[in-house]
C-alpha atoms as a PDB file:
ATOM      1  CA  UNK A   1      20.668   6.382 -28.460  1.00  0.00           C
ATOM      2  CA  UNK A   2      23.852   4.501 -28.363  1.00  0.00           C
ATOM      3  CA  UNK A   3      27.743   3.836 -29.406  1.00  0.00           C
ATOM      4  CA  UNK A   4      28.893   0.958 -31.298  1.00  0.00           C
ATOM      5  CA  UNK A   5      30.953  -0.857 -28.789  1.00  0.00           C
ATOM      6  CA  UNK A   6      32.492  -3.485 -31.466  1.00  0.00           C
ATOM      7  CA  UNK A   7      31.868  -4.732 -35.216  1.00  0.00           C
ATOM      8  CA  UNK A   8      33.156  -6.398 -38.192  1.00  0.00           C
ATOM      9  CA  UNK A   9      32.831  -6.282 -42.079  1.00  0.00           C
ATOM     10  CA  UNK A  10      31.292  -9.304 -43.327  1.00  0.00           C
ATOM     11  CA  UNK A  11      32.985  -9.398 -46.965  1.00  0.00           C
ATOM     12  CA  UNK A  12      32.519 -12.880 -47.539  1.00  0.00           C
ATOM     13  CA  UNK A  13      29.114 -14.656 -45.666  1.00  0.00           C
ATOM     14  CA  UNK A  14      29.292 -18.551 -45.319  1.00  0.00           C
ATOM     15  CA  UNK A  15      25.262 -18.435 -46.833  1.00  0.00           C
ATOM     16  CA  UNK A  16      23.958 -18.462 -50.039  1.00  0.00           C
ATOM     17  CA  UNK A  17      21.342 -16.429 -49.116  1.00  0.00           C
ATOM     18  CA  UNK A  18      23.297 -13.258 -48.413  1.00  0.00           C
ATOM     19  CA  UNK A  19      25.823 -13.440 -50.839  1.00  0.00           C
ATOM     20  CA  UNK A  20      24.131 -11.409 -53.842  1.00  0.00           C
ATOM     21  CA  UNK A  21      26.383  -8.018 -54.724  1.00  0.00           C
ATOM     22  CA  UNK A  22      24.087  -5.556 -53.352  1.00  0.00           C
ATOM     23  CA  UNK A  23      23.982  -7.256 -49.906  1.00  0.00           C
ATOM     24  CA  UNK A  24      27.943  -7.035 -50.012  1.00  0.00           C
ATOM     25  CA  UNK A  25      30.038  -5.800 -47.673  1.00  0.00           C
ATOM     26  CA  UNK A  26      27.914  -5.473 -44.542  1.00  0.00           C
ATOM     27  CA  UNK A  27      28.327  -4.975 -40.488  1.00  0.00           C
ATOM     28  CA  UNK A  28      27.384  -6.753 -37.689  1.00  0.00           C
ATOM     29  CA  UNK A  29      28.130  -4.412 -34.627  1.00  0.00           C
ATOM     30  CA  UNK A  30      27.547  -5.001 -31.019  1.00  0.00           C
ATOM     31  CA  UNK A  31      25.412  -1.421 -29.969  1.00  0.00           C
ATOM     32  CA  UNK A  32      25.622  -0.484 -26.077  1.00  0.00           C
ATOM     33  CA  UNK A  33      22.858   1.159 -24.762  1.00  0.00           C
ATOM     34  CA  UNK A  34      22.829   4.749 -23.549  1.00  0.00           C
ATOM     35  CA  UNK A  35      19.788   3.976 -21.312  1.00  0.00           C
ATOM     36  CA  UNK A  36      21.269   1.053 -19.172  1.00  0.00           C
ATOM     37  CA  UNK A  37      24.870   0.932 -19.289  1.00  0.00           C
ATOM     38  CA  UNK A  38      26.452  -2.569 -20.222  1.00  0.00           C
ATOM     39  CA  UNK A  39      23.007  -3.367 -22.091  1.00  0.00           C
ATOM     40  CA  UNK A  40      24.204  -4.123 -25.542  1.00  0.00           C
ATOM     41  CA  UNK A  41      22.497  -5.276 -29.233  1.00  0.00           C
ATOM     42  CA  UNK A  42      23.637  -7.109 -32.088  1.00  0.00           C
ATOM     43  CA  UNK A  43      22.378  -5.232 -34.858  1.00  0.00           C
ATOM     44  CA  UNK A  44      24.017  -3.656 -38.003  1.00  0.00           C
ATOM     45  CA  UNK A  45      24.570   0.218 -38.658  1.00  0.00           C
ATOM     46  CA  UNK A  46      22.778   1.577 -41.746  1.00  0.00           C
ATOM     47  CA  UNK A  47      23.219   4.069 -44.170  1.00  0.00           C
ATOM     48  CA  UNK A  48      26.900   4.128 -43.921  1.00  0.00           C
ATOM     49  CA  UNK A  49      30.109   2.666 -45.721  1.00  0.00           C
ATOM     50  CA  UNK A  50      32.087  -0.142 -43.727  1.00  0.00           C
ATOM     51  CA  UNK A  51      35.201   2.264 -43.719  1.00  0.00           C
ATOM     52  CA  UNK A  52      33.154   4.874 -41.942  1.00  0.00           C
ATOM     53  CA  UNK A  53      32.112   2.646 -38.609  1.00  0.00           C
ATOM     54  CA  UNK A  54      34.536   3.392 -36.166  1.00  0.00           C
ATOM     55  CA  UNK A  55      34.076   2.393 -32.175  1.00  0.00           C
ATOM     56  CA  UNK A  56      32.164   5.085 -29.782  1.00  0.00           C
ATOM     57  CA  UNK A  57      30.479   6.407 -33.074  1.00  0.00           C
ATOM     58  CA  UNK A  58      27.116   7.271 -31.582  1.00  0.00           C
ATOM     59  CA  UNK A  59      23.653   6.000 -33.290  1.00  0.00           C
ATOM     60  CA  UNK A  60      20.015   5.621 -32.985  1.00  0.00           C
ATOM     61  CA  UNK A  61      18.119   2.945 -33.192  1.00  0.00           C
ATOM     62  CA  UNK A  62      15.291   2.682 -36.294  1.00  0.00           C
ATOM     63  CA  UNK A  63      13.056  -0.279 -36.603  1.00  0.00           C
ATOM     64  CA  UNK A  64      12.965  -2.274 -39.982  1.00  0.00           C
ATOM     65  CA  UNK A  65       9.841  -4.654 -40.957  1.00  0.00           C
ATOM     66  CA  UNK A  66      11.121  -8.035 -41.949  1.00  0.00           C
ATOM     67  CA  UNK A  67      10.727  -8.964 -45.377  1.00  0.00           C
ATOM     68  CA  UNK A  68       8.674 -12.213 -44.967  1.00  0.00           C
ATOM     69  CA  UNK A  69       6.411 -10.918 -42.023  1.00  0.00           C
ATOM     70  CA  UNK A  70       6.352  -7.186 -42.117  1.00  0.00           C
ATOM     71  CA  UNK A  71       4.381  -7.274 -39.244  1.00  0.00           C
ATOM     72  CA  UNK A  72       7.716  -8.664 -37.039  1.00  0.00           C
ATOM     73  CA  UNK A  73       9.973  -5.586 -36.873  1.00  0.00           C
ATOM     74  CA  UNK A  74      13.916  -5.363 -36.380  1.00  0.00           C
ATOM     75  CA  UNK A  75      15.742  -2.520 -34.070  1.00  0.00           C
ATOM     76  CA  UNK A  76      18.753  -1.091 -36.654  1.00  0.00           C
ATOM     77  CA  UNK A  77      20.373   1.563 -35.692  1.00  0.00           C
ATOM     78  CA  UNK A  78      21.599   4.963 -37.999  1.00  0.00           C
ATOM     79  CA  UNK A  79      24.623   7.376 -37.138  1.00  0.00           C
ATOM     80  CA  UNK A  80      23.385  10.315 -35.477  1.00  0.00           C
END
């Protein structure tokens, strides 16, 4: 568990890579730890429009396989 300390809306992403429609508009939010206080993650929040992220919105973290190595897994978090 968690709160979103800080993020932004990435609307337009410097590399080609991420700049297809579907990837469009996405967060990059800095999470702070419930377990040790001042611990915090950059990760992104899913499931959830950019208009909806607001600061102290608490989340839990999910773990997403990367697409090249599925084996190498990503902490996310969701809204709780």
């Amino acid at each position: 568990m968690g709160i979103v300390y800080s993020f932004i809306i990435v609307r337009n992403p410097v590399h080609s890579a991420i700049r297809e429609k579907d990837q469009l508009p996405y967060n990059i939010s800095l999470i702070e730890l419930e377990e040790q206080r001042g611990l915090r993650i950059c990760s992104n929040v899913l499931n959830i429009a950019p208009e909806d992220i607001y600061i102290d919105m608490p989340v839990q973290v999910t773990f997403m396989p990367t697409v090249d190595e599925p084996e190498i897994v990503l902490p996310m978090f969701i809204p709780t």
